[in-house]
N, C-alpha and C. Protein backbone atom coordinates (compact mmCIF):
# COMPACT_ATOMS: atom_id res chain seq x y z
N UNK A 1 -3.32 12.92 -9.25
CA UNK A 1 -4.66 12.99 -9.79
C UNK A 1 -5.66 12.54 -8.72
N UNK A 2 -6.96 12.79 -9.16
CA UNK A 2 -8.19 12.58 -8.00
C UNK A 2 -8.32 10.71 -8.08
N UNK A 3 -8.11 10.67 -6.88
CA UNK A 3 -8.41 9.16 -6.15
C UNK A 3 -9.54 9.12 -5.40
N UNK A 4 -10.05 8.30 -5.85
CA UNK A 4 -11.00 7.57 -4.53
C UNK A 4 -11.54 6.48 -4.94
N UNK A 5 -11.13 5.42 -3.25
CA UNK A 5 -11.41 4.52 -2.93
C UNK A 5 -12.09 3.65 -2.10
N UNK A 6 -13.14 3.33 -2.48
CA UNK A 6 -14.24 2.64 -1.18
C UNK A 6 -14.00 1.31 -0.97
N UNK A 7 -14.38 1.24 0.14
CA UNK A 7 -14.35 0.00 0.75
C UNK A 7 -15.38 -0.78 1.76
N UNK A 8 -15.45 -1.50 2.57
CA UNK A 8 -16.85 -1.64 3.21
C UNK A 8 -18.02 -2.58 3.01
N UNK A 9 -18.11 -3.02 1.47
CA UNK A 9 -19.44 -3.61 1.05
C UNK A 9 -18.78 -4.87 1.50
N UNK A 10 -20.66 -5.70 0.92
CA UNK A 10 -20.05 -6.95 1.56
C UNK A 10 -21.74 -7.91 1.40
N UNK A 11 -22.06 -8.75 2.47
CA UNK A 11 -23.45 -9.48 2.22
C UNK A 11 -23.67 -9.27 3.35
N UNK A 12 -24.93 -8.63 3.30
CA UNK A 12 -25.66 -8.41 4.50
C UNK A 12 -27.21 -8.92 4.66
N UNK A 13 -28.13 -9.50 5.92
CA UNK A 13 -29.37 -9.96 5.74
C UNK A 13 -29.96 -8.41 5.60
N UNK A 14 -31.20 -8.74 5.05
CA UNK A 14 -32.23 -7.42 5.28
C UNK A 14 -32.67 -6.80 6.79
N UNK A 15 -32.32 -5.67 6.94
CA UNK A 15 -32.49 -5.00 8.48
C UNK A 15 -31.34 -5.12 8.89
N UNK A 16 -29.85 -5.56 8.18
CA UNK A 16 -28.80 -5.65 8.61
C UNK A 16 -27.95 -4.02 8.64
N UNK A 17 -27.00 -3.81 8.67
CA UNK A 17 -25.49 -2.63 8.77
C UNK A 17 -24.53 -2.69 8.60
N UNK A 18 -23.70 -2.29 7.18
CA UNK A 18 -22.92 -1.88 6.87
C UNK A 18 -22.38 -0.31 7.44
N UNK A 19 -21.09 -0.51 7.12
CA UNK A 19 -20.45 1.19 6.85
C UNK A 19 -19.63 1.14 6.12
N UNK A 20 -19.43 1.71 4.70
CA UNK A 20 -18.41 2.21 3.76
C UNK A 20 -18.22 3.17 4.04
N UNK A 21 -16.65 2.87 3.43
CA UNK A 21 -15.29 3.85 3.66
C UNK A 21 -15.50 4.78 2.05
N UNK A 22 -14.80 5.45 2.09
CA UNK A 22 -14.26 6.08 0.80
C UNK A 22 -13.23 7.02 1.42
N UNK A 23 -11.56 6.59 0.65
CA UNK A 23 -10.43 7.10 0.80
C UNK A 23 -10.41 7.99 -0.19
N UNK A 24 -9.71 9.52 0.04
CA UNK A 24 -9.92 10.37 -1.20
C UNK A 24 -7.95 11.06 -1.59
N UNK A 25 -7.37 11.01 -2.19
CA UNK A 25 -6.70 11.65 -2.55
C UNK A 25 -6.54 12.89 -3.63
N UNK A 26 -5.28 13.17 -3.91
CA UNK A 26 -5.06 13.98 -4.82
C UNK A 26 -6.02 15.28 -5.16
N UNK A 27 -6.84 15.78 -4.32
CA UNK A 27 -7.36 17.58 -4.50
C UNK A 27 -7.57 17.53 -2.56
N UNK A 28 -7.90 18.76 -2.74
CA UNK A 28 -7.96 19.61 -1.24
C UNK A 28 -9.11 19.18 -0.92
N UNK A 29 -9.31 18.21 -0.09
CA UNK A 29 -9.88 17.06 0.09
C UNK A 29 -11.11 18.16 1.00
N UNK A 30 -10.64 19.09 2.05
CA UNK A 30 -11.79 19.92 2.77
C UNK A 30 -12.98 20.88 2.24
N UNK A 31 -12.48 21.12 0.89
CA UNK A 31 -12.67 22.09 -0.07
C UNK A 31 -14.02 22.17 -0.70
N UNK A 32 -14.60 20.51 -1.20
CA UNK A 32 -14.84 19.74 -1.85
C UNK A 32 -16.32 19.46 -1.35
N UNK A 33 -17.71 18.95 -1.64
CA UNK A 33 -18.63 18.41 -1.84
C UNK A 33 -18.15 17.04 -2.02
N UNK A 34 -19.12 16.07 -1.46
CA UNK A 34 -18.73 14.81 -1.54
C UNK A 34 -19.79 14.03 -1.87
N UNK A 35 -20.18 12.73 -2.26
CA UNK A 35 -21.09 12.25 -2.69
C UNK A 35 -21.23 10.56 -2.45
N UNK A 36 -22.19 10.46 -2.27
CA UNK A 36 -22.16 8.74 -2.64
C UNK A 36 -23.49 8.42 -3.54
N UNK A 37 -22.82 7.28 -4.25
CA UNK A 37 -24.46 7.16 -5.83
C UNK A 37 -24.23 5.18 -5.07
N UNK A 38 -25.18 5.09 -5.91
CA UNK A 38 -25.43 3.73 -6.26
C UNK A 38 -25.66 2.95 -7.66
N UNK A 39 -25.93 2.23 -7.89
CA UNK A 39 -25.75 1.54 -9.09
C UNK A 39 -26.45 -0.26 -9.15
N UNK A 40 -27.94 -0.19 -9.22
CA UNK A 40 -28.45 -1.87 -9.48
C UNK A 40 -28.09 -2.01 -10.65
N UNK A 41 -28.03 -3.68 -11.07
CA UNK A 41 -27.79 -4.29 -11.72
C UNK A 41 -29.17 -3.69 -12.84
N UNK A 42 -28.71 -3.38 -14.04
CA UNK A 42 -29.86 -2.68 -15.36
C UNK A 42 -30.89 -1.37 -14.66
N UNK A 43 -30.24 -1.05 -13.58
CA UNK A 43 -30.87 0.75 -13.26
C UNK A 43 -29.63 1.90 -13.25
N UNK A 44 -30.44 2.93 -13.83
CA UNK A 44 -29.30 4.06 -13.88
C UNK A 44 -29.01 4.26 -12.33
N UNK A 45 -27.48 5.17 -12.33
CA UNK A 45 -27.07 5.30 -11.04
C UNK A 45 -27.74 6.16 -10.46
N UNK A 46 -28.19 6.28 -9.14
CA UNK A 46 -28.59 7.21 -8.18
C UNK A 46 -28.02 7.72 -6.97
N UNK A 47 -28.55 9.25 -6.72
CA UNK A 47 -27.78 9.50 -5.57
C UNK A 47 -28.01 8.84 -4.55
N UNK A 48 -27.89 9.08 -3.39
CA UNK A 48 -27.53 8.51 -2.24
C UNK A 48 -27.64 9.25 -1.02
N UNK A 49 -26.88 9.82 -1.40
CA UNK A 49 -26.11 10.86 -0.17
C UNK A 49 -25.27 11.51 -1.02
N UNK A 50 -25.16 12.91 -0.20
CA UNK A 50 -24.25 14.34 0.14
C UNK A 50 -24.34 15.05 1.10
N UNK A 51 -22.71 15.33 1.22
CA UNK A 51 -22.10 16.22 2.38
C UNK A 51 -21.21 17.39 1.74
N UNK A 52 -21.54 18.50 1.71
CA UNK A 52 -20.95 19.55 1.67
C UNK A 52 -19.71 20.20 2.24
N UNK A 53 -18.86 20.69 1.35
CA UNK A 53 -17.25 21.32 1.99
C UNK A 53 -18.35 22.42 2.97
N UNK A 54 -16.97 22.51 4.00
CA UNK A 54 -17.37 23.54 5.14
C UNK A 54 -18.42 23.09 6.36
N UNK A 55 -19.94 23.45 6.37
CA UNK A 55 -20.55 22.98 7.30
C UNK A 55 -20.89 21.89 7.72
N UNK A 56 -20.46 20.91 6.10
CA UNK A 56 -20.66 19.38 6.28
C UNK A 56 -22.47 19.54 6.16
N UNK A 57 -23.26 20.02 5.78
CA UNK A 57 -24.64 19.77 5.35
C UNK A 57 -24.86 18.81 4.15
N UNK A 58 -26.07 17.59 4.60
CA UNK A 58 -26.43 16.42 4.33
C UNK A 58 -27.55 16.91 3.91
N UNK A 59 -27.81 15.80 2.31
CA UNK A 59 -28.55 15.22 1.73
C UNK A 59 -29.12 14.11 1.52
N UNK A 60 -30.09 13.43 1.17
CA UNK A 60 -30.13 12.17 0.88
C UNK A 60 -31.59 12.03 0.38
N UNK A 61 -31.23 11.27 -0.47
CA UNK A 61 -32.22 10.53 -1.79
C UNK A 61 -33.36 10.08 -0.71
N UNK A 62 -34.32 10.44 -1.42
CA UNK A 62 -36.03 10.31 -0.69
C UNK A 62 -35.84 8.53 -0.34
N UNK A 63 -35.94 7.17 -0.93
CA UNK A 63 -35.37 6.40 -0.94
C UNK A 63 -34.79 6.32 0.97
N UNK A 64 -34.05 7.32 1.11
CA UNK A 64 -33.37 6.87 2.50
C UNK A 64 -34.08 6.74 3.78
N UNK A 65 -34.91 7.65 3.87
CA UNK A 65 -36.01 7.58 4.56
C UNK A 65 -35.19 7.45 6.37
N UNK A 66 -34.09 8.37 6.78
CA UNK A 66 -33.32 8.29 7.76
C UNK A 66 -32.67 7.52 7.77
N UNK A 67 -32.39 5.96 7.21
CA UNK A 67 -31.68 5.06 7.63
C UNK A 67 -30.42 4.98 7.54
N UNK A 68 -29.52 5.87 6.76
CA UNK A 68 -28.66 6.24 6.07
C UNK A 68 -27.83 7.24 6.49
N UNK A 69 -26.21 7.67 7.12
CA UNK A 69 -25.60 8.62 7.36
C UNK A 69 -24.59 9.16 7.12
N UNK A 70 -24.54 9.87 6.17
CA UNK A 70 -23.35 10.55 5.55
C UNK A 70 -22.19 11.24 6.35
N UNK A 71 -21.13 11.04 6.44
CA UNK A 71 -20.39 11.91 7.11
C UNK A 71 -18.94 12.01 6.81
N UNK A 72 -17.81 12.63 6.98
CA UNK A 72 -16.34 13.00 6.49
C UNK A 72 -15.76 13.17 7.81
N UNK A 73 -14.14 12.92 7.11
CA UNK A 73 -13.31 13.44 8.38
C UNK A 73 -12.23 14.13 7.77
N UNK A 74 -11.92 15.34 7.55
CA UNK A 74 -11.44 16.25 6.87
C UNK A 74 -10.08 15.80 7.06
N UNK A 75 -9.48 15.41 8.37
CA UNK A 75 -7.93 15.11 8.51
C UNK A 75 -7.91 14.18 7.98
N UNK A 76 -8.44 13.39 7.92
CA UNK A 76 -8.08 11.94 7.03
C UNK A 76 -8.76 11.52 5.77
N UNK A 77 -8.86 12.72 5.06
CA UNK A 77 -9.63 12.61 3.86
C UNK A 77 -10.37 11.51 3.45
N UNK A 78 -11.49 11.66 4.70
CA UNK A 78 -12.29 9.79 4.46
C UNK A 78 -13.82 10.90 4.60
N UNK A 79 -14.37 9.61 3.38
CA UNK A 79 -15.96 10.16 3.97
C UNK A 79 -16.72 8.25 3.82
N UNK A 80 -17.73 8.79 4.38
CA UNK A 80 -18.22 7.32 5.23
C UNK A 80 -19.43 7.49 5.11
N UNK A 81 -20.48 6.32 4.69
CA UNK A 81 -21.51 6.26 4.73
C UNK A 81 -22.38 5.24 5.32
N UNK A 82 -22.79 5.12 6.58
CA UNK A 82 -23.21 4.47 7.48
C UNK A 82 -24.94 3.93 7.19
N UNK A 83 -25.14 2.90 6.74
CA UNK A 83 -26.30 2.04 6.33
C UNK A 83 -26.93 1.49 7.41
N UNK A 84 -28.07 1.26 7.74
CA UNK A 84 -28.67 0.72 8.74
C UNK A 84 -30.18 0.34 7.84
N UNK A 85 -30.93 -0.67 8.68
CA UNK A 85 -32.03 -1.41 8.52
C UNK A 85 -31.76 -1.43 6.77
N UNK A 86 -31.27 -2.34 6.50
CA UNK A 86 -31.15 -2.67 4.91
C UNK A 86 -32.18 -3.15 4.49
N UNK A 87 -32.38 -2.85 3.62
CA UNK A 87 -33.40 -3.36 2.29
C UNK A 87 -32.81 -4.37 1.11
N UNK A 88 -33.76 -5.30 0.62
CA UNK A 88 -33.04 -5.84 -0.37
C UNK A 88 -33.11 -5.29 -1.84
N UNK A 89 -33.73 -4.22 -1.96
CA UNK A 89 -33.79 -3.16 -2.96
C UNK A 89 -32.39 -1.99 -2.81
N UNK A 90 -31.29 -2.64 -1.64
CA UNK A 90 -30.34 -1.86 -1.82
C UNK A 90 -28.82 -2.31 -1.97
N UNK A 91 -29.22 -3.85 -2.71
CA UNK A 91 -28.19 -4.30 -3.32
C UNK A 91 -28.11 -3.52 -4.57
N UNK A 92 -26.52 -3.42 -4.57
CA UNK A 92 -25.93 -1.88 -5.72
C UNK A 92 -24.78 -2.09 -5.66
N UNK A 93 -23.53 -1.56 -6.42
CA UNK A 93 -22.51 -1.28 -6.46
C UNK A 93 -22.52 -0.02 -5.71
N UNK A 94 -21.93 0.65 -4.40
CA UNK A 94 -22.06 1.86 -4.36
C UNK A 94 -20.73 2.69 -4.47
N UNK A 95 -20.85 3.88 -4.95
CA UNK A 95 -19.52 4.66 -5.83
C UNK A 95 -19.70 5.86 -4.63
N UNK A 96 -18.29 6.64 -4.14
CA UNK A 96 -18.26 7.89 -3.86
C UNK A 96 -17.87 8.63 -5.42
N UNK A 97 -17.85 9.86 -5.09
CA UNK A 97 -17.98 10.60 -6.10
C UNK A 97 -17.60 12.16 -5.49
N UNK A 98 -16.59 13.18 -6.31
CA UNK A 98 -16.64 14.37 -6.34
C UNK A 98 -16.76 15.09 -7.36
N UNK A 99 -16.75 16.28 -7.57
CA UNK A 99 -16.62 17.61 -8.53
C UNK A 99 -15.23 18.43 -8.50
N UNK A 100 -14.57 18.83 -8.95
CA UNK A 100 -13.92 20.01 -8.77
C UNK A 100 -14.27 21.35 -9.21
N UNK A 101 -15.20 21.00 -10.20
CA UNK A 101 -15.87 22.38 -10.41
C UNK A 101 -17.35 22.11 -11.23
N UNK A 102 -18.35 22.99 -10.84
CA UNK A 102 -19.89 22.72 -10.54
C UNK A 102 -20.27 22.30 -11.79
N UNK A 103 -19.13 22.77 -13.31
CA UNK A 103 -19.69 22.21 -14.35
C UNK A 103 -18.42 21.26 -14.98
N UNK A 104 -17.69 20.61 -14.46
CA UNK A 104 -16.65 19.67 -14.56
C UNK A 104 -16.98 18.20 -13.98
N UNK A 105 -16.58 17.54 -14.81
CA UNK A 105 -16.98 15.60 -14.47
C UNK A 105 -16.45 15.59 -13.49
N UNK A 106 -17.63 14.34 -12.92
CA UNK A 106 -17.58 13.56 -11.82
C UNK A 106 -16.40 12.70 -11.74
N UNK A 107 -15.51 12.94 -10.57
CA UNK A 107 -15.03 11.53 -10.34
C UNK A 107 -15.06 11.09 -9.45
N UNK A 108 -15.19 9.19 -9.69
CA UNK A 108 -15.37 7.95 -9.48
C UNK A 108 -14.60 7.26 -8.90
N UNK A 109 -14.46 6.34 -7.88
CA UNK A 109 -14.21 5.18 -7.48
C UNK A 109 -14.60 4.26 -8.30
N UNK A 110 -13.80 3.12 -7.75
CA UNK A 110 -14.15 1.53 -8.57
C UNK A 110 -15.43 0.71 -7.78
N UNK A 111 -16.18 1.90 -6.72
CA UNK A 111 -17.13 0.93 -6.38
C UNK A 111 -17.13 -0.22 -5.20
N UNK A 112 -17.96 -0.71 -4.78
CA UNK A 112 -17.93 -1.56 -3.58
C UNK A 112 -19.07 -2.19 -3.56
N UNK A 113 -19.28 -3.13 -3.53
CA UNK A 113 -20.47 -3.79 -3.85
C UNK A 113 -21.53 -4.39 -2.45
N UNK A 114 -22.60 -4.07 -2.61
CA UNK A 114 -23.16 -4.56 -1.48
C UNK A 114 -24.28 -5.23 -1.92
N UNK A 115 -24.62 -6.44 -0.96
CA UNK A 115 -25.50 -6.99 -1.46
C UNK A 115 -26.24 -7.82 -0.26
N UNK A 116 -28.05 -7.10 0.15
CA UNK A 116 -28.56 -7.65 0.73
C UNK A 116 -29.82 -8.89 0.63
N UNK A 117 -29.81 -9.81 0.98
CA UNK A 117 -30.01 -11.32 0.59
C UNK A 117 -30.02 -12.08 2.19
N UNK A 118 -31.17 -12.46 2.47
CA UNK A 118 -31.20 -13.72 3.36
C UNK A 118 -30.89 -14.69 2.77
């Protein structure tokens, strides 16, 4: 069945850098659209970032404003999302996320928590 697992978060000061992992198993991992959301404490989840099967074309939530870089590595079914100049408006749980099909549920990771705080 579809796995995925992030890893990465952690406490960071503001203007600090992270990079989360997300390990993906169980579907054709190249195939696939990929995603990362977020999640504050009493706000609905939001996107983040996306990277697209094939050309690998990036998205990202207005919110990112460049600081932010989505990217995959098809042989090692990892996709990675590289954080820079943090905000403390971007403490979140953050989730990868796929589709298998355009009108079929999302699945989820258990999340990774990040949290920026001087």
């Amino acid at each position: 069945q579809v796995q995925l697992v992030e890893s990465g978060g952690g406490l960071v000061q503001p203007g600090g850098s992270l990079r989360l992992s997300c390990a993906a198993s169980g579907f054709t991992f190249p195939t696939y659209h990929l995603y990362w959301y977020r999640q504050a404490p009493g706000k609905e989840r939001e996107l983040v970032a996306m990277i697209t099967s094939g050309p690998g074309t990036t998205n990202y939530g207005n919110f990112v404003k460049g600081r932010f870089t989505i990217s995959r590595d098809n042989n090692k079914k990892m996709v990675y999302l590289e954080m820079n100049n943090l905000k403390a408006e971007g403490t979140a749980k953050y989730y990868c996320s796929t589709r298998l099909r355009l009108d079929g549920p999302p699945y989820w990771g258990q999340g990774t928590q990040v949290t920026v705080s001087s």
